[in-house]
Protein backbone atom coordinates (compact mmCIF):
# COMPACT_ATOMS: atom_id res chain seq x y z
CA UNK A 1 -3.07 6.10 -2.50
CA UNK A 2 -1.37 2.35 -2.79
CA UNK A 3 2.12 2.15 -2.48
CA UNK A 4 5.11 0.17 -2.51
CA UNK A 5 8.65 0.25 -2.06
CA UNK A 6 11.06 -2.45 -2.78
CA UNK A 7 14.82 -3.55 -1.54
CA UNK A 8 17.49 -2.72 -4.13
CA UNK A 9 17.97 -5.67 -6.02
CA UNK A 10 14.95 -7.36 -4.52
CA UNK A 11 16.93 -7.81 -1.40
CA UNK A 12 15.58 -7.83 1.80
CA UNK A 13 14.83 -5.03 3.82
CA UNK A 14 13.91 -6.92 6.89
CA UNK A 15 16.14 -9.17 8.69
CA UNK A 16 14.19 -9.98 11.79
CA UNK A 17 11.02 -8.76 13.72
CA UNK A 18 13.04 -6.25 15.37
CA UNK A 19 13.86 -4.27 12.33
CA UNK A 20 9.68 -4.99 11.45
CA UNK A 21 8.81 -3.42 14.51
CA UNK A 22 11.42 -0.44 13.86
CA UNK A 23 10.29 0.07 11.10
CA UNK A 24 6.47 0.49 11.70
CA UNK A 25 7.07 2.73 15.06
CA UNK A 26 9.00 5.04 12.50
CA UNK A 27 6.07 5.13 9.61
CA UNK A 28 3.82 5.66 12.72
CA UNK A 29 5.53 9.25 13.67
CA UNK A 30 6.32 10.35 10.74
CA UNK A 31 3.06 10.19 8.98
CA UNK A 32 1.23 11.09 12.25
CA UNK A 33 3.74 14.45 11.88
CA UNK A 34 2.57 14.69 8.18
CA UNK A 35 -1.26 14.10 8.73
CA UNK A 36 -1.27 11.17 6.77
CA UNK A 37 -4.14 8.36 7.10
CA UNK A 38 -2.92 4.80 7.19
CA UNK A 39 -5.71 2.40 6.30
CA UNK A 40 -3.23 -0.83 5.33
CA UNK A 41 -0.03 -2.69 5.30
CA UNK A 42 2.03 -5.67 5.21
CA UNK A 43 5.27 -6.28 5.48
CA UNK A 44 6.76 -8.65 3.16
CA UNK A 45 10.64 -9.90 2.78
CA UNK A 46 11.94 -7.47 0.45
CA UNK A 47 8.85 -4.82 0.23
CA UNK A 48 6.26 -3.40 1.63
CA UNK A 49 2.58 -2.41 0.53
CA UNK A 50 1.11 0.64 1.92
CA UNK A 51 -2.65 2.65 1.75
CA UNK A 52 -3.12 5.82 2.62
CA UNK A 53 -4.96 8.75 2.46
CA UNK A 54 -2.84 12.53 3.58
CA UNK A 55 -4.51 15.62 3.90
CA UNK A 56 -2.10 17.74 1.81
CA UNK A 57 0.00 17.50 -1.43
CA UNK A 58 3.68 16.18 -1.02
CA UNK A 59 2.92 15.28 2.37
CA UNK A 60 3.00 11.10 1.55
CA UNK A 61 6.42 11.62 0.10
CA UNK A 62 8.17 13.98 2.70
CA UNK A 63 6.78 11.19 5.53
CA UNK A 64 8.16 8.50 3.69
CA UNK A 65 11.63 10.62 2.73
CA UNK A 66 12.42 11.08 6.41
CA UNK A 67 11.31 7.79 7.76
CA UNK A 68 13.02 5.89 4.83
CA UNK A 69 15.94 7.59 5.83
CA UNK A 70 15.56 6.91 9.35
CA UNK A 71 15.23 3.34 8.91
CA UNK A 72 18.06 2.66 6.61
CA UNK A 73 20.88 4.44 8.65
CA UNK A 74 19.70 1.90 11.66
CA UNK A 75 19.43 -0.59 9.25
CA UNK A 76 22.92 -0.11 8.27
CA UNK A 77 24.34 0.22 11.75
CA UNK A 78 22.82 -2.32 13.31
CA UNK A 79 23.47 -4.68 10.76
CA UNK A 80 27.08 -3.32 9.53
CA UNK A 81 26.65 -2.55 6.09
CA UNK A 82 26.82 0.56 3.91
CA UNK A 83 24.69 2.38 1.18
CA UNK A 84 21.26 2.46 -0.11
CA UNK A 85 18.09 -0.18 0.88
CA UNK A 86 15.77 1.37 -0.97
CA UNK A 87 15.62 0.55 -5.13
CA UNK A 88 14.88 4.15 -5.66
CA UNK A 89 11.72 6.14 -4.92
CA UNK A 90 8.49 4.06 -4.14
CA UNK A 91 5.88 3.64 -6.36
CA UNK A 92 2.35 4.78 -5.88
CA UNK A 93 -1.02 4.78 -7.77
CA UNK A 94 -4.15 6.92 -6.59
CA UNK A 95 -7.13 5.12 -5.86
CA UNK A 96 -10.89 5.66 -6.71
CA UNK A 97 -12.44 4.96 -3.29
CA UNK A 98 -15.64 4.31 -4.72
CA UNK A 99 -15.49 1.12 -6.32
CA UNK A 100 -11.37 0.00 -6.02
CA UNK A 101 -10.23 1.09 -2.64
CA UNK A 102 -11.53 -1.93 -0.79
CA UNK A 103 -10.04 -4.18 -3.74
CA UNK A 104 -6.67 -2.71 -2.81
CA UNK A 105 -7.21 -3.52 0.72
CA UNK A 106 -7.78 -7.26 0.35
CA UNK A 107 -4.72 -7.42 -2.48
CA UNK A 108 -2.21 -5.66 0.29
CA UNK A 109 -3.22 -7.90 3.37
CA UNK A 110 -3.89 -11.39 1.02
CA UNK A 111 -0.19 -10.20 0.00
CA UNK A 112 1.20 -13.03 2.44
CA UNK A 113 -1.15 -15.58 0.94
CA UNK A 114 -0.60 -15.20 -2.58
CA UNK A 115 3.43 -15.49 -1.51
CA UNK A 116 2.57 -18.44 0.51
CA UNK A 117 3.84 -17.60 3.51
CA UNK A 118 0.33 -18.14 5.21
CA UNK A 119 -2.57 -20.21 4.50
CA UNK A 120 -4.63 -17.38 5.51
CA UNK A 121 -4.11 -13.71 6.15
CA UNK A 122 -4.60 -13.26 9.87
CA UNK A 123 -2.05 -16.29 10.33
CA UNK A 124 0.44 -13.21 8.75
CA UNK A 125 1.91 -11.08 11.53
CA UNK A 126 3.26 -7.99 9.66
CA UNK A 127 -0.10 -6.65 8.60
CA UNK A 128 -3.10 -4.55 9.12
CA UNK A 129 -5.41 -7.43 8.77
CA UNK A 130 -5.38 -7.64 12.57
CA UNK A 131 -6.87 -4.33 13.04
CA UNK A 132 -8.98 -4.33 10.59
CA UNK A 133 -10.71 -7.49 11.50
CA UNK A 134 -10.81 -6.21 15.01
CA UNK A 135 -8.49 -8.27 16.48
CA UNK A 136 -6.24 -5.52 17.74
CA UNK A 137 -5.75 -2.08 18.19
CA UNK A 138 -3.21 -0.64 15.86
CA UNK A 139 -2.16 2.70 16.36
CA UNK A 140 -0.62 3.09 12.52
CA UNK A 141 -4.55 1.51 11.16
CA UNK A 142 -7.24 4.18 10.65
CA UNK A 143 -10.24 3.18 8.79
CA UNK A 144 -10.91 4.72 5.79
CA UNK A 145 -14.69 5.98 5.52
CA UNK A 146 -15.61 3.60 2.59
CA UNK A 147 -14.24 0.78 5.40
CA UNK A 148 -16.61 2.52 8.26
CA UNK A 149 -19.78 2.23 5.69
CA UNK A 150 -19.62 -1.52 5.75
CA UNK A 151 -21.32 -1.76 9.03
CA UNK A 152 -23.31 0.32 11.53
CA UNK A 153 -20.94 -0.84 14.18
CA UNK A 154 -17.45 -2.14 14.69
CA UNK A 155 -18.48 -5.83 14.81
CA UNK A 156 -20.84 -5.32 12.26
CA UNK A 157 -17.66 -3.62 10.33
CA UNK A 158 -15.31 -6.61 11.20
CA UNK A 159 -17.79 -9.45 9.96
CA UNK A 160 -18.55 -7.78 6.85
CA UNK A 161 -14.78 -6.96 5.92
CA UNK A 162 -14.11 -10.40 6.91
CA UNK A 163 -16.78 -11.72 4.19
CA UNK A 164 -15.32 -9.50 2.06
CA UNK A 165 -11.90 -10.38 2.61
CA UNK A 166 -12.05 -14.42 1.86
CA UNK A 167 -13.89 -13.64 -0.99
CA UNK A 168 -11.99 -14.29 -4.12
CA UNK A 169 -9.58 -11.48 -5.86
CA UNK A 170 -10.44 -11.95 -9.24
CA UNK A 171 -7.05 -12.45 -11.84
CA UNK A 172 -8.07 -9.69 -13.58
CA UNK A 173 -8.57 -7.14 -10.32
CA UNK A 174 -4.29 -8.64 -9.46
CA UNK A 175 -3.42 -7.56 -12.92
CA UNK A 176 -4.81 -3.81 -12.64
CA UNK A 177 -3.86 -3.17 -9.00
CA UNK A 178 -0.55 -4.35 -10.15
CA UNK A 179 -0.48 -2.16 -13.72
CA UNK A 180 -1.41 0.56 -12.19
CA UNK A 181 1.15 0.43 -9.48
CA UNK A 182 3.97 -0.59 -11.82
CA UNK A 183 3.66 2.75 -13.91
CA UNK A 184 1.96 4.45 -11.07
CA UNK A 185 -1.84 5.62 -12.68
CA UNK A 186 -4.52 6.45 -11.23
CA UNK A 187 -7.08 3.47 -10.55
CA UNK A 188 -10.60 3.77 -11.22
CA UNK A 189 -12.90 3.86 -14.18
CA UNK A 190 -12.86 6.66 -16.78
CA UNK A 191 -14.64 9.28 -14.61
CA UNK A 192 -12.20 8.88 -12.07
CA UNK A 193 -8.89 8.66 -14.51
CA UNK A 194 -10.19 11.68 -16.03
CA UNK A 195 -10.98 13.90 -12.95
CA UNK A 196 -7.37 13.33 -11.84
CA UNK A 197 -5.53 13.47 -15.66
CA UNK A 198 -7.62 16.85 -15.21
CA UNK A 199 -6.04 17.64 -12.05
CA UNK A 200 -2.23 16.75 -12.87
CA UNK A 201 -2.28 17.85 -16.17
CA UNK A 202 -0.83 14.45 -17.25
CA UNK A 203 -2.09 11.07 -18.85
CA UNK A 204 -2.97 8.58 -15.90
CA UNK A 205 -4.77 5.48 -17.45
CA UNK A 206 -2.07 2.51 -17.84
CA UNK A 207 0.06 1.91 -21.28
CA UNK A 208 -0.20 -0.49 -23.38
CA UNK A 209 2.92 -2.50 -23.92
CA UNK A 210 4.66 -1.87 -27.59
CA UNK A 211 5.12 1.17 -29.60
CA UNK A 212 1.93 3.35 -30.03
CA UNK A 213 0.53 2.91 -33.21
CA UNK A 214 1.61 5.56 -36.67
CA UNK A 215 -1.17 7.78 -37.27
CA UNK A 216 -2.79 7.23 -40.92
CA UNK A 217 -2.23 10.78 -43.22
C-alpha cells in the first residue's frame, strides 16, 4: 500500500530534525504493535510518502490513527500552537507487487530529487534509500519480497536496486502513481484492479476527469 499524508494547508509538519526523528521512532512502534511491514519513506516539508505491507485489515489505519495523534499533541506542545496538522485522513492506493511495487519505491525515495532538494537520493537524509541501498540499518525498513528477489544476496540486492533506482521514472509511471494516489485506486493492470474491485465490492481503476458520458436510448 502507498501512502501519503499532507500538512493542513500544505503547511509544514516538520520544523527541524528533531520533530523528523520523533516522528519516525513513533511510526516505528506503532506499526511494529500493528504488524505492519514498512518497505519505504521519505520525509518531505509538508508530507510524507509511505509503503507498506500489514498483515490484517484496518491495521495501516489504526497505526497511523494513534501515531498521528501522538505526534501532533508533541508537535503542538513543543512548538506552542493549537489544533489539527494533519489535512484530514491520508491517502492510500494498493499496489500490484508484481509489476508496480518497485516503481513506487523509486517515486517515494527520488521524492527529494524531483523537489530539488538533492541532486541525488542518498544525498536526502529523511528516507529509506539508506537502507535499502545498504548503507544502514533501519529498524522502520523491511524489504519487501519482490525487493529480496533482485539478488541472491544483500550486496547483490543493493547493486541491483541501485541500477534500478537511477534509472529513469518514466512521465507517464509519475502521472499513475500520482492518479492513483490522489483518488486512492488500486495500481496495477486490469487483472489486478479487478481482483481487488472484486474484493471491496467497489470501482478501483482511476476516473476520468469530466462528467461521464449520457448513455444513447
Amino acid at each position: 500500500m502507498h501512502i501519503t499524508q499532507r500538512g493542513v494547508n500544505r503547511g509544514a509538519i516538520f520544523i527541524d530534525d528533531e520533530d523528523r526523528a520523533h516522528f519516525l521512532a513513533l511510526l516505528c512502534h506503532e506499526l511494529r504493535r500493528a504488524h505492519v511491514a514498512l518497505h519505504a519513506y521519505v520525509l518531505m516539508g509538508n508530507h510524507v510518502h509511505l509503503l507498506a505491507t500489514a498483515t490484517e485489515a484496518g491495521a495501516v489505519s489504526s497505526a497511523l490513527r494513534r501515531q498521528g495523534q501522538c505526534y501532533v499533541q508533541a508537535f503542538n506542545r513543543r512548538h506552542g500552537r493549537t489544533g489539527t496538522l494533519w489535512e484530514g485522513r491520508f491517502k492510500s492506493s494498493l499496489v500490484d507487487s508484481d509489476r508496480y511495487l518497485l516503481r513506487v519505491y523509486r517515486y517515494i525515495e527520488l521524492n527529494p530529487v524531483r523537489a530539488f532538494l538533492t541532486a541525488t537520493p542518498e544525498g536526502y537524509r529523511w528516507s529509506s534509500v539508506h537502507a535499502n541501498l545498504g548503507h544502514v540499518t533501519d529498524d522502520l525498513v523491511t524489504p519487501h519480497p519482490v525487493y529480496e528477489h533482485l539478488g541472491i544476496d544483500d550486496q547483490a540486492r543493493y547493486a541491483a536496486y541501485r541500477h534500478w533506482l537511477y534509472e529513469p521514472l518514466l512521465p507517464e509511471d509519475i502521472g499513475a502513481i500520482r492518479a492513483h494516489l490522489r483518488q486512492e485506486r488500486a495500481l496495477g493492470d486490469e487483472r489486478f484492479q479487478a481482483m481487488v474491485e472484486k474484493a471491496l465490492g467497489r470501482p478501483v481503476a482511476v476516473r476520468r476527469p469530466g462528467r461521464p458520458r449520457a448513455e444513447r436510448v
